[in-house]
PDB file of N, CA and C in Angstrom:
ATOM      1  N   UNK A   1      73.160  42.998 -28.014  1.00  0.00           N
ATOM      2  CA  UNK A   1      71.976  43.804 -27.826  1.00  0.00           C
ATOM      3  C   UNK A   1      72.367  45.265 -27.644  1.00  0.00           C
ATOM      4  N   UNK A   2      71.634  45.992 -28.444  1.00  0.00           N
ATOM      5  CA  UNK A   2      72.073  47.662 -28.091  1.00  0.00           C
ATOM      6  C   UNK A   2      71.546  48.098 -27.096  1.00  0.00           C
ATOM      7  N   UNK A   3      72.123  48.779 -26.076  1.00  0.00           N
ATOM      8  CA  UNK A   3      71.782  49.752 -24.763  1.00  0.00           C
ATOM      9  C   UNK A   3      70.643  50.874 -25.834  1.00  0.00           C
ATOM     10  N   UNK A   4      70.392  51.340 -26.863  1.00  0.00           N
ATOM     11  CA  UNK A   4      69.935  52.052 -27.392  1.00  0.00           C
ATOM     12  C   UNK A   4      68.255  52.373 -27.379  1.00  0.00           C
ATOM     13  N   UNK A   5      67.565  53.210 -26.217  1.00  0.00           N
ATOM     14  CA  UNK A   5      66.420  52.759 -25.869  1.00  0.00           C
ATOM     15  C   UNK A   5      64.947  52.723 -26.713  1.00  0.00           C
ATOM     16  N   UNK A   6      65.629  53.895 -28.306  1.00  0.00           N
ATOM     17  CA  UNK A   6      64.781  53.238 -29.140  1.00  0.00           C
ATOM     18  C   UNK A   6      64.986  52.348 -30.127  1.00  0.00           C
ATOM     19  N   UNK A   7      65.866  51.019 -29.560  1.00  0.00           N
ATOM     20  CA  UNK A   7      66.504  49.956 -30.753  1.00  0.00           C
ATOM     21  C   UNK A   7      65.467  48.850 -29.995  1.00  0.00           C
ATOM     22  N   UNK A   8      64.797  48.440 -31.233  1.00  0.00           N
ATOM     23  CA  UNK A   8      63.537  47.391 -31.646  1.00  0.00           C
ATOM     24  C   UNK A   8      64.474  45.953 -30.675  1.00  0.00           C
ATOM     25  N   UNK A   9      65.442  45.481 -30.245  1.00  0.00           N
ATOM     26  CA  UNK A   9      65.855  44.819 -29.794  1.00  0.00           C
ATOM     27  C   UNK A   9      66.386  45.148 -28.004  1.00  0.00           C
ATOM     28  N   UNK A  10      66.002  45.843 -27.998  1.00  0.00           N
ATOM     29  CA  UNK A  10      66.023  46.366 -26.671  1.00  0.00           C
ATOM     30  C   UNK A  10      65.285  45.131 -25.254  1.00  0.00           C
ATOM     31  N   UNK A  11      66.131  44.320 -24.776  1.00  0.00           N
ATOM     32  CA  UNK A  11      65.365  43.638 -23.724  1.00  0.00           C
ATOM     33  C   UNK A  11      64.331  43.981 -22.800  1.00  0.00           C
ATOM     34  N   UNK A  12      64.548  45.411 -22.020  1.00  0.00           N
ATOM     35  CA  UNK A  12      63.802  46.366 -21.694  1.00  0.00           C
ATOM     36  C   UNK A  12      62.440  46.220 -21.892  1.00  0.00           C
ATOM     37  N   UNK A  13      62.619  46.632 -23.444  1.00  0.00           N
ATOM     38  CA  UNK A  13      60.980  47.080 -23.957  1.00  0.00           C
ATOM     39  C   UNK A  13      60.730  45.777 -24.253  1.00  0.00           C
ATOM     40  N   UNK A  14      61.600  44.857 -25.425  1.00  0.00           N
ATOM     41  CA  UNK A  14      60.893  42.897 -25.201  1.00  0.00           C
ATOM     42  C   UNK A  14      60.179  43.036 -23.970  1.00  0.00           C
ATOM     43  N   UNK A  15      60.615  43.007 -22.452  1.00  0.00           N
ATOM     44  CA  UNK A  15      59.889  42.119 -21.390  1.00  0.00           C
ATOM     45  C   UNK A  15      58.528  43.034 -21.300  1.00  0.00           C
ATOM     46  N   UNK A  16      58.233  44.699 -20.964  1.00  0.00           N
ATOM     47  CA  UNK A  16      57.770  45.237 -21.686  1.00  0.00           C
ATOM     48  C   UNK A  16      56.339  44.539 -22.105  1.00  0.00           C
ATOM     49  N   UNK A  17      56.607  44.967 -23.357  1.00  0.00           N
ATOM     50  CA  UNK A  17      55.761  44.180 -24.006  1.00  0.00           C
ATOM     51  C   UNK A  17      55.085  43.257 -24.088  1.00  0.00           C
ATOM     52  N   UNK A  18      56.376  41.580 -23.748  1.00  0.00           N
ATOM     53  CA  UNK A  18      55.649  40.487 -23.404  1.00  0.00           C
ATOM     54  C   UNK A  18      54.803  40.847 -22.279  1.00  0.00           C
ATOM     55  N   UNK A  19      55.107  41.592 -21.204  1.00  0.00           N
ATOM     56  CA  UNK A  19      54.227  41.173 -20.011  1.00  0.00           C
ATOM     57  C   UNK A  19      52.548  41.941 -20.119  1.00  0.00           C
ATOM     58  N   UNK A  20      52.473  42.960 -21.025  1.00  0.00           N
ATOM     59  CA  UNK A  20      51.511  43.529 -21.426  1.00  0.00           C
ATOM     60  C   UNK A  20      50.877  43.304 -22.047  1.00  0.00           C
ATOM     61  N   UNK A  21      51.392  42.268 -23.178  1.00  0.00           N
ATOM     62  CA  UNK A  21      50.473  40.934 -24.015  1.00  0.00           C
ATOM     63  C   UNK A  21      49.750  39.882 -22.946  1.00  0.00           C
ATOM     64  N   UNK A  22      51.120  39.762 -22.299  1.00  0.00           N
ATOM     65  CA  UNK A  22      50.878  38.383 -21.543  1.00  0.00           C
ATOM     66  C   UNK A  22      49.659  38.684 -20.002  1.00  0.00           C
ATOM     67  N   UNK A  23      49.461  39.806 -19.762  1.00  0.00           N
ATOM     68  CA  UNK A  23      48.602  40.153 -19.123  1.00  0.00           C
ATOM     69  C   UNK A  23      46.930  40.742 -19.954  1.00  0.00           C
ATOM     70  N   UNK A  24      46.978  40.610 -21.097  1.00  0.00           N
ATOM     71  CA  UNK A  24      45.983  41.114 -21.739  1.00  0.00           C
ATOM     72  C   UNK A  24      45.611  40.399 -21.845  1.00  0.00           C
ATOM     73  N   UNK A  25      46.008  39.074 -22.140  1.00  0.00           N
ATOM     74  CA  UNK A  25      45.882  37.851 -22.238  1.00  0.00           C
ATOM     75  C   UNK A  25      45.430  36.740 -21.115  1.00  0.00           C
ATOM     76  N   UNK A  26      45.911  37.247 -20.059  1.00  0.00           N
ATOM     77  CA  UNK A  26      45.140  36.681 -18.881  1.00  0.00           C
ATOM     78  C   UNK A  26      44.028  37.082 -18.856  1.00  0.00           C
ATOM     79  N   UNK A  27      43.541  38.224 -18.832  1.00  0.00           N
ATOM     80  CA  UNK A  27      42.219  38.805 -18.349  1.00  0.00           C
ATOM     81  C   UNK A  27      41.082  38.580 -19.282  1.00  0.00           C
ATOM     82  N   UNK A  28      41.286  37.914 -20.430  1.00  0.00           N
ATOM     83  CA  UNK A  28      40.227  38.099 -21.470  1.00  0.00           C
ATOM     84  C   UNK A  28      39.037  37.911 -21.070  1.00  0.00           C
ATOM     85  N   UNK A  29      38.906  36.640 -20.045  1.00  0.00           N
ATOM     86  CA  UNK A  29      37.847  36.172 -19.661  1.00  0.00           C
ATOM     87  C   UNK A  29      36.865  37.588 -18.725  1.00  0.00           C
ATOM     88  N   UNK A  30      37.351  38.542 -18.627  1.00  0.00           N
ATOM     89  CA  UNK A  30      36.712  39.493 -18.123  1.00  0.00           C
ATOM     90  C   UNK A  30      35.513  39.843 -19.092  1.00  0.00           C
ATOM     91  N   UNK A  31      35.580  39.757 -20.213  1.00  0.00           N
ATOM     92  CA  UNK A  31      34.481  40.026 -21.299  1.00  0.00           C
ATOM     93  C   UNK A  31      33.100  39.132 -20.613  1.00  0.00           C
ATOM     94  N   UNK A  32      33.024  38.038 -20.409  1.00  0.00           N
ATOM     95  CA  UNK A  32      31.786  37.557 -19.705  1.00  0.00           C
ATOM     96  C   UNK A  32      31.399  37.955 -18.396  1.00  0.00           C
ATOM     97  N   UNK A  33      32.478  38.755 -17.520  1.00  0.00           N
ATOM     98  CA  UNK A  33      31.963  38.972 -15.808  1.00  0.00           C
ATOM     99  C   UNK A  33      31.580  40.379 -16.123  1.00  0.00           C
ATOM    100  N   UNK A  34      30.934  40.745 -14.724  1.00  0.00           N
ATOM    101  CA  UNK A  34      30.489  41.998 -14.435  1.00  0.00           C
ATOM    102  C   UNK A  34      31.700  43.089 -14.217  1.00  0.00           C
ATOM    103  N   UNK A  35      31.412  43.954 -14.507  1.00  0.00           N
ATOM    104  CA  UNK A  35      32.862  44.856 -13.285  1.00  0.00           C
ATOM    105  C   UNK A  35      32.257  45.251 -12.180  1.00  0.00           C
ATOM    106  N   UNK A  36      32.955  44.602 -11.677  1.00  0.00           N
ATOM    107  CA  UNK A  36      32.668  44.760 -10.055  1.00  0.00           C
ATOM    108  C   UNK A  36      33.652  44.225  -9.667  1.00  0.00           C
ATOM    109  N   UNK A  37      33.730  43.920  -7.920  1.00  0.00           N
ATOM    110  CA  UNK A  37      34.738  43.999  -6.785  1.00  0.00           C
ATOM    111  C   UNK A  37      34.905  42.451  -7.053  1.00  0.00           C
ATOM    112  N   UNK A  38      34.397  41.444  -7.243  1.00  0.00           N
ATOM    113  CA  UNK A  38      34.909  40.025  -7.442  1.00  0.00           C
ATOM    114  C   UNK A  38      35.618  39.843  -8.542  1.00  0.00           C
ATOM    115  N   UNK A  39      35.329  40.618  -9.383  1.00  0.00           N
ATOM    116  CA  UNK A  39      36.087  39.975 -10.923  1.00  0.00           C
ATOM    117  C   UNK A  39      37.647  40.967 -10.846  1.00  0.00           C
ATOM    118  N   UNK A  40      37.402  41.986 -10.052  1.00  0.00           N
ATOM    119  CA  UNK A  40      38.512  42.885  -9.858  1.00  0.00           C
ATOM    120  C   UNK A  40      39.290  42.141  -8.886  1.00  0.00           C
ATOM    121  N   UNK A  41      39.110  41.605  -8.108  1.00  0.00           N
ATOM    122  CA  UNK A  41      40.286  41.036  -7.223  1.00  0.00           C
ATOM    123  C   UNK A  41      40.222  39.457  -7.619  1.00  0.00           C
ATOM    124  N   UNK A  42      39.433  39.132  -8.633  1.00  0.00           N
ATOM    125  CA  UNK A  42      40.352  37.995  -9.557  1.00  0.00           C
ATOM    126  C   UNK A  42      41.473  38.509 -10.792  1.00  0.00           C
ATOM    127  N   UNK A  43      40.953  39.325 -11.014  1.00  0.00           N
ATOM    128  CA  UNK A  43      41.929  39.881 -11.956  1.00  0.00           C
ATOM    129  C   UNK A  43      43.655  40.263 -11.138  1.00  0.00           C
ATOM    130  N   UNK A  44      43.203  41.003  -9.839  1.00  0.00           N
ATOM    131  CA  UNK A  44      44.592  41.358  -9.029  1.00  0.00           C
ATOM    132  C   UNK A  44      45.254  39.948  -8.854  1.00  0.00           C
ATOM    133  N   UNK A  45      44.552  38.915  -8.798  1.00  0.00           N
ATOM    134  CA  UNK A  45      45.504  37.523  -8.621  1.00  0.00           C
ATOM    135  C   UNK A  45      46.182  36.727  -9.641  1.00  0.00           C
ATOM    136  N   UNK A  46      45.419  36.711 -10.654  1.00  0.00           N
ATOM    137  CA  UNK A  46      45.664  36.314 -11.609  1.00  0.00           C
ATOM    138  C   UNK A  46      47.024  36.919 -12.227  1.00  0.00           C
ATOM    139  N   UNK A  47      47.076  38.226 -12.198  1.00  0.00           N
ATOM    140  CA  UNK A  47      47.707  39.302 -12.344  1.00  0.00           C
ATOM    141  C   UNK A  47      49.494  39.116 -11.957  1.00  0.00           C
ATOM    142  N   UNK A  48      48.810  38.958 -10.229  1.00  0.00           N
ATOM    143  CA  UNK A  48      49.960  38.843  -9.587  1.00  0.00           C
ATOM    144  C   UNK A  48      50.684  37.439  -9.258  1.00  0.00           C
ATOM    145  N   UNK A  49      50.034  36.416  -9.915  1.00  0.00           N
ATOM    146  CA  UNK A  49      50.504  34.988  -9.985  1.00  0.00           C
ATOM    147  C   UNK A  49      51.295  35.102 -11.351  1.00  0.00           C
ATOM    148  N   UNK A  50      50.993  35.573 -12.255  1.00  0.00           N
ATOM    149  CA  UNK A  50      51.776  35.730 -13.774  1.00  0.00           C
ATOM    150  C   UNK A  50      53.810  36.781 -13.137  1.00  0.00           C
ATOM    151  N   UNK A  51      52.923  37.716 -12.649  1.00  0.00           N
ATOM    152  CA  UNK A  51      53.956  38.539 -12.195  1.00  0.00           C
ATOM    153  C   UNK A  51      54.722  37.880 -11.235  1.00  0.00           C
ATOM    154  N   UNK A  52      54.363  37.332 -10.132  1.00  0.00           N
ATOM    155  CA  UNK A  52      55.177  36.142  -9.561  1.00  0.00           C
ATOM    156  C   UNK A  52      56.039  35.525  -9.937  1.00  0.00           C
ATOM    157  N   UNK A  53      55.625  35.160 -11.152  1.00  0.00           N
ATOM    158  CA  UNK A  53      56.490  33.875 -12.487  1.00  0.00           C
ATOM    159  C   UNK A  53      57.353  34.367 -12.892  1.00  0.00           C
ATOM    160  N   UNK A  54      57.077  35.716 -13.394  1.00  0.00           N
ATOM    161  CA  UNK A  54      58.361  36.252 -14.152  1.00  0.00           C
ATOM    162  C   UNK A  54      59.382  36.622 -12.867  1.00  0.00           C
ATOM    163  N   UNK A  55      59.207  37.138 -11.664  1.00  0.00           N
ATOM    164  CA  UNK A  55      59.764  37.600 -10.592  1.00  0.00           C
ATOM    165  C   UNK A  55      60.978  36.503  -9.981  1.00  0.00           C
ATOM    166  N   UNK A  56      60.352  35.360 -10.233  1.00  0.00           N
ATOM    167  CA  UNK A  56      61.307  34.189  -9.998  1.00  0.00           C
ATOM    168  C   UNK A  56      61.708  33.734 -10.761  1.00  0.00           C
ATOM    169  N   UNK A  57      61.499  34.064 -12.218  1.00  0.00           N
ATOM    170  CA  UNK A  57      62.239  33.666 -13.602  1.00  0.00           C
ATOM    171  C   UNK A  57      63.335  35.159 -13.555  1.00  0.00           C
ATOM    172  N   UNK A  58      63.640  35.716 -12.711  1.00  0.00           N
ATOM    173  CA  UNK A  58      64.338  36.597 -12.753  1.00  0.00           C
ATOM    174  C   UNK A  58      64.613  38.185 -13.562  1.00  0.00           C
ATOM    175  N   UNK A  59      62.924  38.089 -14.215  1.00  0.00           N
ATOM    176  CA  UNK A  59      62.842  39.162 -14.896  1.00  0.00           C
ATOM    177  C   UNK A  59      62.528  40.741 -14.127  1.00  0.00           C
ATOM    178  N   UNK A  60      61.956  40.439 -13.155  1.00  0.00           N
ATOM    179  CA  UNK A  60      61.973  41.730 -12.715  1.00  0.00           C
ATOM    180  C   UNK A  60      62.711  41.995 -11.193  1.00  0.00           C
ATOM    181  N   UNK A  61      63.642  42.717 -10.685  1.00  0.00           N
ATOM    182  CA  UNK A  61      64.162  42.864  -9.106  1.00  0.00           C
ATOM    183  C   UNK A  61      63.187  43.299  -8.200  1.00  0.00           C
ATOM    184  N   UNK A  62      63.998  43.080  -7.087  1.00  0.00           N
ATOM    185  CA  UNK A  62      63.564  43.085  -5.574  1.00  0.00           C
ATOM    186  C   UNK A  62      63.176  42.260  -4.936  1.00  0.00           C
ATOM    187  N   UNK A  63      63.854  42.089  -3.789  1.00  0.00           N
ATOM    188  CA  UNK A  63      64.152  40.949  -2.744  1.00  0.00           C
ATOM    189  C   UNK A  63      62.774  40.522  -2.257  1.00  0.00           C
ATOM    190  N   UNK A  64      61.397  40.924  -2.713  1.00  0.00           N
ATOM    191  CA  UNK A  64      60.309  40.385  -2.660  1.00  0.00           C
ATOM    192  C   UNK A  64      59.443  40.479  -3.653  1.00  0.00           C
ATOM    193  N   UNK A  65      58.162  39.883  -3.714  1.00  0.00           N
ATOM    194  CA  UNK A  65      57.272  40.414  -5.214  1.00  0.00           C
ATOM    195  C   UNK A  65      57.015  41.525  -4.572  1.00  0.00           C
ATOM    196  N   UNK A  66      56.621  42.434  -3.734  1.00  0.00           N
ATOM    197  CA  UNK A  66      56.434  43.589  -3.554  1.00  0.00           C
ATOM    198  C   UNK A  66      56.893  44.752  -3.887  1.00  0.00           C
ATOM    199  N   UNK A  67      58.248  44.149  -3.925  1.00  0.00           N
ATOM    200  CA  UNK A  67      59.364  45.016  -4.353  1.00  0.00           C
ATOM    201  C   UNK A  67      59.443  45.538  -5.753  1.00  0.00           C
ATOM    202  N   UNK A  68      58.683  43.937  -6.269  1.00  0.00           N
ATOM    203  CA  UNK A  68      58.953  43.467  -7.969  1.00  0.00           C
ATOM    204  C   UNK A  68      58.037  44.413  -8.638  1.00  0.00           C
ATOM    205  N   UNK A  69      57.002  43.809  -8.124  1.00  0.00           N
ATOM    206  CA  UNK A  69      55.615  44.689  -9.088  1.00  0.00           C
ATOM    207  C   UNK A  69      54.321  44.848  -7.885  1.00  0.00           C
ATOM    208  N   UNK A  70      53.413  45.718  -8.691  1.00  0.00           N
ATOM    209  CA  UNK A  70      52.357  45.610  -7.691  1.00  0.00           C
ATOM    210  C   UNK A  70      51.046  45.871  -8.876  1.00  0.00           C
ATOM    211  N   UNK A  71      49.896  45.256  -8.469  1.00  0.00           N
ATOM    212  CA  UNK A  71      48.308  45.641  -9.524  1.00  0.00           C
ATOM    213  C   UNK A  71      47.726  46.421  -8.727  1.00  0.00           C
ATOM    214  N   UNK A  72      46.751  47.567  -9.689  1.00  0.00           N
ATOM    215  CA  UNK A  72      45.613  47.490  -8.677  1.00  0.00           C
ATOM    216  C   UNK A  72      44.230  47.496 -10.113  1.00  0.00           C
ATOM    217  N   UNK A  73      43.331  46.879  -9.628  1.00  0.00           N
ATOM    218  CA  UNK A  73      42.380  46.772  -9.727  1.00  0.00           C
ATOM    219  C   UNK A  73      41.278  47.037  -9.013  1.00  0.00           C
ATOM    220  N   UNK A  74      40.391  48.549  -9.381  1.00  0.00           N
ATOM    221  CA  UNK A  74      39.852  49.049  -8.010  1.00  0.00           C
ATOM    222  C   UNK A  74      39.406  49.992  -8.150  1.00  0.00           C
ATOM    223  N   UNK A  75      38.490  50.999  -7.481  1.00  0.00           N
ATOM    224  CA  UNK A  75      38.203  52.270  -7.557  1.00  0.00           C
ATOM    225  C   UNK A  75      38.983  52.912  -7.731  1.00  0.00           C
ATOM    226  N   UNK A  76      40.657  53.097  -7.431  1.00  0.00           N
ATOM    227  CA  UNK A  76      41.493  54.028  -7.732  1.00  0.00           C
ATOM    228  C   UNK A  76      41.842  53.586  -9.476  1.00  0.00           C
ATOM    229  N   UNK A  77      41.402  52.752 -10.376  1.00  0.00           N
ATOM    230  CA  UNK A  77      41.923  52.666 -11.354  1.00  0.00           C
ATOM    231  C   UNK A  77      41.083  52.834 -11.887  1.00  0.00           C
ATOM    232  N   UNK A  78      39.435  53.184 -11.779  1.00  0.00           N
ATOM    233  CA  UNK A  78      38.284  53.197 -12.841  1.00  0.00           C
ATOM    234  C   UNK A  78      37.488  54.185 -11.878  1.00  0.00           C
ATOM    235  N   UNK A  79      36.931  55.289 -12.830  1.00  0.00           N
ATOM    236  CA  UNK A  79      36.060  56.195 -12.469  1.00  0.00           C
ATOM    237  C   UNK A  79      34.764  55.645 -12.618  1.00  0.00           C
ATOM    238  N   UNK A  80      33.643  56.141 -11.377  1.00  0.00           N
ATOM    239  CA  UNK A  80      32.445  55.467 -11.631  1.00  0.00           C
ATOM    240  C   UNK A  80      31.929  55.254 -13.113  1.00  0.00           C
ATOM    241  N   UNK A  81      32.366  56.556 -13.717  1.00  0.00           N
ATOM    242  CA  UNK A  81      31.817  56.376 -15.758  1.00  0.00           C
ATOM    243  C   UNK A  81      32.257  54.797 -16.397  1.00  0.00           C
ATOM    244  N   UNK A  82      33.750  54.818 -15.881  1.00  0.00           N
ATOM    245  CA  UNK A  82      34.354  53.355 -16.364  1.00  0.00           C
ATOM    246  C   UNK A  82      33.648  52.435 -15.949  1.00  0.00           C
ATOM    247  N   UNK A  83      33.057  52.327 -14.600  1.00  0.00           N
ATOM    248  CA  UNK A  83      32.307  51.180 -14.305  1.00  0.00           C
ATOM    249  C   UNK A  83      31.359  50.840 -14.659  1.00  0.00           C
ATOM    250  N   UNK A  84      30.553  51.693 -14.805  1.00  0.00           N
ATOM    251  CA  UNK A  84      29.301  51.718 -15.336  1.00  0.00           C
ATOM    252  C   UNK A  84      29.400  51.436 -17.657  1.00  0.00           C
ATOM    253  N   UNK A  85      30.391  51.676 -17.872  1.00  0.00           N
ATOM    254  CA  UNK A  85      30.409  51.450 -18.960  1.00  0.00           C
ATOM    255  C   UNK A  85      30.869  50.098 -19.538  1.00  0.00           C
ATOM    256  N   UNK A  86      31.453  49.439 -18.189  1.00  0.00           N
ATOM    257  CA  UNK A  86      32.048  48.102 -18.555  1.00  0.00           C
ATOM    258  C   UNK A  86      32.961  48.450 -18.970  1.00  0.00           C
ATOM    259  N   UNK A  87      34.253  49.267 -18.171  1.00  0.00           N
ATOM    260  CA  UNK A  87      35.127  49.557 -18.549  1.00  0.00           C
ATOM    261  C   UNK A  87      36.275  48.788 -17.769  1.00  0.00           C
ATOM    262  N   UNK A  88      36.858  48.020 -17.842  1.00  0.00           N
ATOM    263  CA  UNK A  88      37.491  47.568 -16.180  1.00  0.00           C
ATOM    264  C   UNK A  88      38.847  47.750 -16.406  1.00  0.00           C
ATOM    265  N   UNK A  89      39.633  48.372 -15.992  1.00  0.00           N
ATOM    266  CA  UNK A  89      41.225  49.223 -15.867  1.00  0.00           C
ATOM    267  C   UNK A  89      42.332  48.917 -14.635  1.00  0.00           C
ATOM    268  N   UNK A  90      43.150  48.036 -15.299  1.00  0.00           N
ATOM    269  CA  UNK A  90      44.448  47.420 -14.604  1.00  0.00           C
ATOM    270  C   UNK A  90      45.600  48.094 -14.716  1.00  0.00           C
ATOM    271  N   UNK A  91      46.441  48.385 -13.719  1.00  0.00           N
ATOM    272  CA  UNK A  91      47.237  49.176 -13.509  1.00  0.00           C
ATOM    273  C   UNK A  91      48.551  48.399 -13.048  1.00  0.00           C
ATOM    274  N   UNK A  92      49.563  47.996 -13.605  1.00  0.00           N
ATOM    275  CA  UNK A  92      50.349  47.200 -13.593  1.00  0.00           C
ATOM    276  C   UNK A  92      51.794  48.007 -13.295  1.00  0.00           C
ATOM    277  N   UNK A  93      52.520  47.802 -11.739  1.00  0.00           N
ATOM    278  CA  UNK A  93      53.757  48.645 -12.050  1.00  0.00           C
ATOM    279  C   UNK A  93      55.039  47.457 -11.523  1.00  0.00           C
ATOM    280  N   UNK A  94      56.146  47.200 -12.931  1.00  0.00           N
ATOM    281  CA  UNK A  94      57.131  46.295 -12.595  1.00  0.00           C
ATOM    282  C   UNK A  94      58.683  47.280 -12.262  1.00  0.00           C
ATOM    283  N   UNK A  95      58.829  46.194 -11.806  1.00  0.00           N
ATOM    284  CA  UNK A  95      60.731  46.626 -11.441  1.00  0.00           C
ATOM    285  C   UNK A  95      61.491  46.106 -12.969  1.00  0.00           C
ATOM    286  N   UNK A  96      61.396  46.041 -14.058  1.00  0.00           N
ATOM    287  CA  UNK A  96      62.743  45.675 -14.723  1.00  0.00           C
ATOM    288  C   UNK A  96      63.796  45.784 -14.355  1.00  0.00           C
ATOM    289  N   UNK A  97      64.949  44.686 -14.533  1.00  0.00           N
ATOM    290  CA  UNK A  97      66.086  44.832 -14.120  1.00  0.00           C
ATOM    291  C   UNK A  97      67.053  46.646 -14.724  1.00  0.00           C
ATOM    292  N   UNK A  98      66.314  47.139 -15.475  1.00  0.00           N
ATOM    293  CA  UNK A  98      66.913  48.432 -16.054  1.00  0.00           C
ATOM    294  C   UNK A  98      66.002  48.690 -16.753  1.00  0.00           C
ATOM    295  N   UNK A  99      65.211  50.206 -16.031  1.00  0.00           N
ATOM    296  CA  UNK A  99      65.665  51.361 -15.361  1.00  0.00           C
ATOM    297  C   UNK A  99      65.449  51.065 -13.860  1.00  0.00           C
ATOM    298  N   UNK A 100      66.289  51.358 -13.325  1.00  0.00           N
ATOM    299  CA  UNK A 100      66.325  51.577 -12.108  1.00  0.00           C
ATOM    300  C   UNK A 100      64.917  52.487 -11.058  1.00  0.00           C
ATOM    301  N   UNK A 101      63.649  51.651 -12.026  1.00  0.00           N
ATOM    302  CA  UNK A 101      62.365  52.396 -11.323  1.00  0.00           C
ATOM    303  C   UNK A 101      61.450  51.510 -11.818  1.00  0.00           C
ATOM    304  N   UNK A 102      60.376  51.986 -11.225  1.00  0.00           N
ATOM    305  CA  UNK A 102      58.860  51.160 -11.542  1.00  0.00           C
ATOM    306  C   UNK A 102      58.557  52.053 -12.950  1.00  0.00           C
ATOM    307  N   UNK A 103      57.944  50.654 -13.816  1.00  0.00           N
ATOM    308  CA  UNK A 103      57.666  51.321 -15.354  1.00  0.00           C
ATOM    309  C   UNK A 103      55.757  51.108 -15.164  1.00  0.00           C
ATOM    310  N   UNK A 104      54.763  51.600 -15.273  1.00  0.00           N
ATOM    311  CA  UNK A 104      53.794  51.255 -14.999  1.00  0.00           C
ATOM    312  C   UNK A 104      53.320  51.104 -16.987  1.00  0.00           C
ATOM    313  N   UNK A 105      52.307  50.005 -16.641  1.00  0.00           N
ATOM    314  CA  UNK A 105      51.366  49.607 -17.596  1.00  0.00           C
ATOM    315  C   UNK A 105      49.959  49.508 -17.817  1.00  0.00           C
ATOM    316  N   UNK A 106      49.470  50.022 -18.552  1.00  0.00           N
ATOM    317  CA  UNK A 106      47.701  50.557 -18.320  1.00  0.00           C
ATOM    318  C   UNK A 106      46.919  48.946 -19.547  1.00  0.00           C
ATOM    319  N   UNK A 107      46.330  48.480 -18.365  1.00  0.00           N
ATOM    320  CA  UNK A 107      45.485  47.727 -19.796  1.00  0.00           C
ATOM    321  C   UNK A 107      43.656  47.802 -19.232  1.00  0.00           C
ATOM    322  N   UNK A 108      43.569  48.109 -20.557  1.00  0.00           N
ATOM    323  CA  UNK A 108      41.654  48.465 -20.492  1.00  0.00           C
ATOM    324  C   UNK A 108      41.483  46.834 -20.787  1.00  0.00           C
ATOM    325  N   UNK A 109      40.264  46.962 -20.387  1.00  0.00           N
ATOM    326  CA  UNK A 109      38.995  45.386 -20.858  1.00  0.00           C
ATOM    327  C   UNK A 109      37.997  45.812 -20.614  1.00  0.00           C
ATOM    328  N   UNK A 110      37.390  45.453 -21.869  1.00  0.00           N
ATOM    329  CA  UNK A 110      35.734  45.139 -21.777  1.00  0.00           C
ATOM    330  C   UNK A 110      35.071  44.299 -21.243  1.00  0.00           C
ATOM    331  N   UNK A 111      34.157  44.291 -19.955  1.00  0.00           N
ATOM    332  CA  UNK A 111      33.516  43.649 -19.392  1.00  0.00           C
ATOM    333  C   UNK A 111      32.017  43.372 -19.907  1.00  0.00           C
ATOM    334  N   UNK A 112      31.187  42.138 -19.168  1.00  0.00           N
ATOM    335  CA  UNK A 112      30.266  41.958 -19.864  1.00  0.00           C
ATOM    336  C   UNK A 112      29.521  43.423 -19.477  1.00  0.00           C
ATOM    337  N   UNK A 113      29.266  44.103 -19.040  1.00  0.00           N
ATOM    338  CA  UNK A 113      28.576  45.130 -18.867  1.00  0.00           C
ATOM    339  C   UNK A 113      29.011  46.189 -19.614  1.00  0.00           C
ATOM    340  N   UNK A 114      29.949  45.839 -20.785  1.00  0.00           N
ATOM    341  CA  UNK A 114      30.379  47.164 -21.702  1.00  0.00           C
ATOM    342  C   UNK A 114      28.520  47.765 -22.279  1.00  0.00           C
ATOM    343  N   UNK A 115      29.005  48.658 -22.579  1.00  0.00           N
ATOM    344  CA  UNK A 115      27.706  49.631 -23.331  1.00  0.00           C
ATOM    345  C   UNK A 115      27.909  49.282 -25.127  1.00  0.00           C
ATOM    346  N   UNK A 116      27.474  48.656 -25.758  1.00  0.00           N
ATOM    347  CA  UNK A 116      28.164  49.020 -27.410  1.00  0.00           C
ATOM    348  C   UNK A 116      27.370  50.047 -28.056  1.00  0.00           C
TER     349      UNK A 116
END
């Protein structure tokens, strides 16, 4: 594997990726709920049970999941406009084993209350 951080084989960006699929992918079911404060702190669990998995599959460090990653789902991640538009905005930050920092990940969903 090349250390090379824009080489398409890069483990890095693989986990990356998977976990940004693999979290887009959890949440789909957000398309039928409201945005609001219940579907947002199902989403933070859901979230953080996936992230859990990988944390003990050894993909991301620190001697706790806290350490590992953290969500938020919440007024600090959606402006009243977002809410009101059925906008609902997850904020995902992991430890990869390299770089030596939190890489954060933005994923939008459309809720049933989107505007079309």
């Amino acid at each position: 594997m090349s250390d090379d951080p824009s080489s398409g084989h890069d483990p890095v960006r693989q986990l990356l990726r998977s976990l940004e699929e693999a979290v887009s992918e959890r949440i789909l079911w957000v398309t039928c709920e409201p945005n609001a404060e219940p579907t947002w702190l199902r989403v933070r669990a859901e979230v953080a049970e996936l992230l859990t998995g990988r944390w003990r599959d050894g993909a991301l460090v620190g001697a706790t999941p806290g350490q590992a990653f953290f969500v938020r789902c919440d007024r600090s991640t959606m402006s009243q406009a977002d809410i009101d538009a059925g906008r609902l905005v997850c904020v995902v930050g992991v430890a990869p084993v390299r770089p030596a920092e939190f890489v954060i990940i933005r994923i939008e969903q459309l809720t049933a209350d989107a505007k079309t």
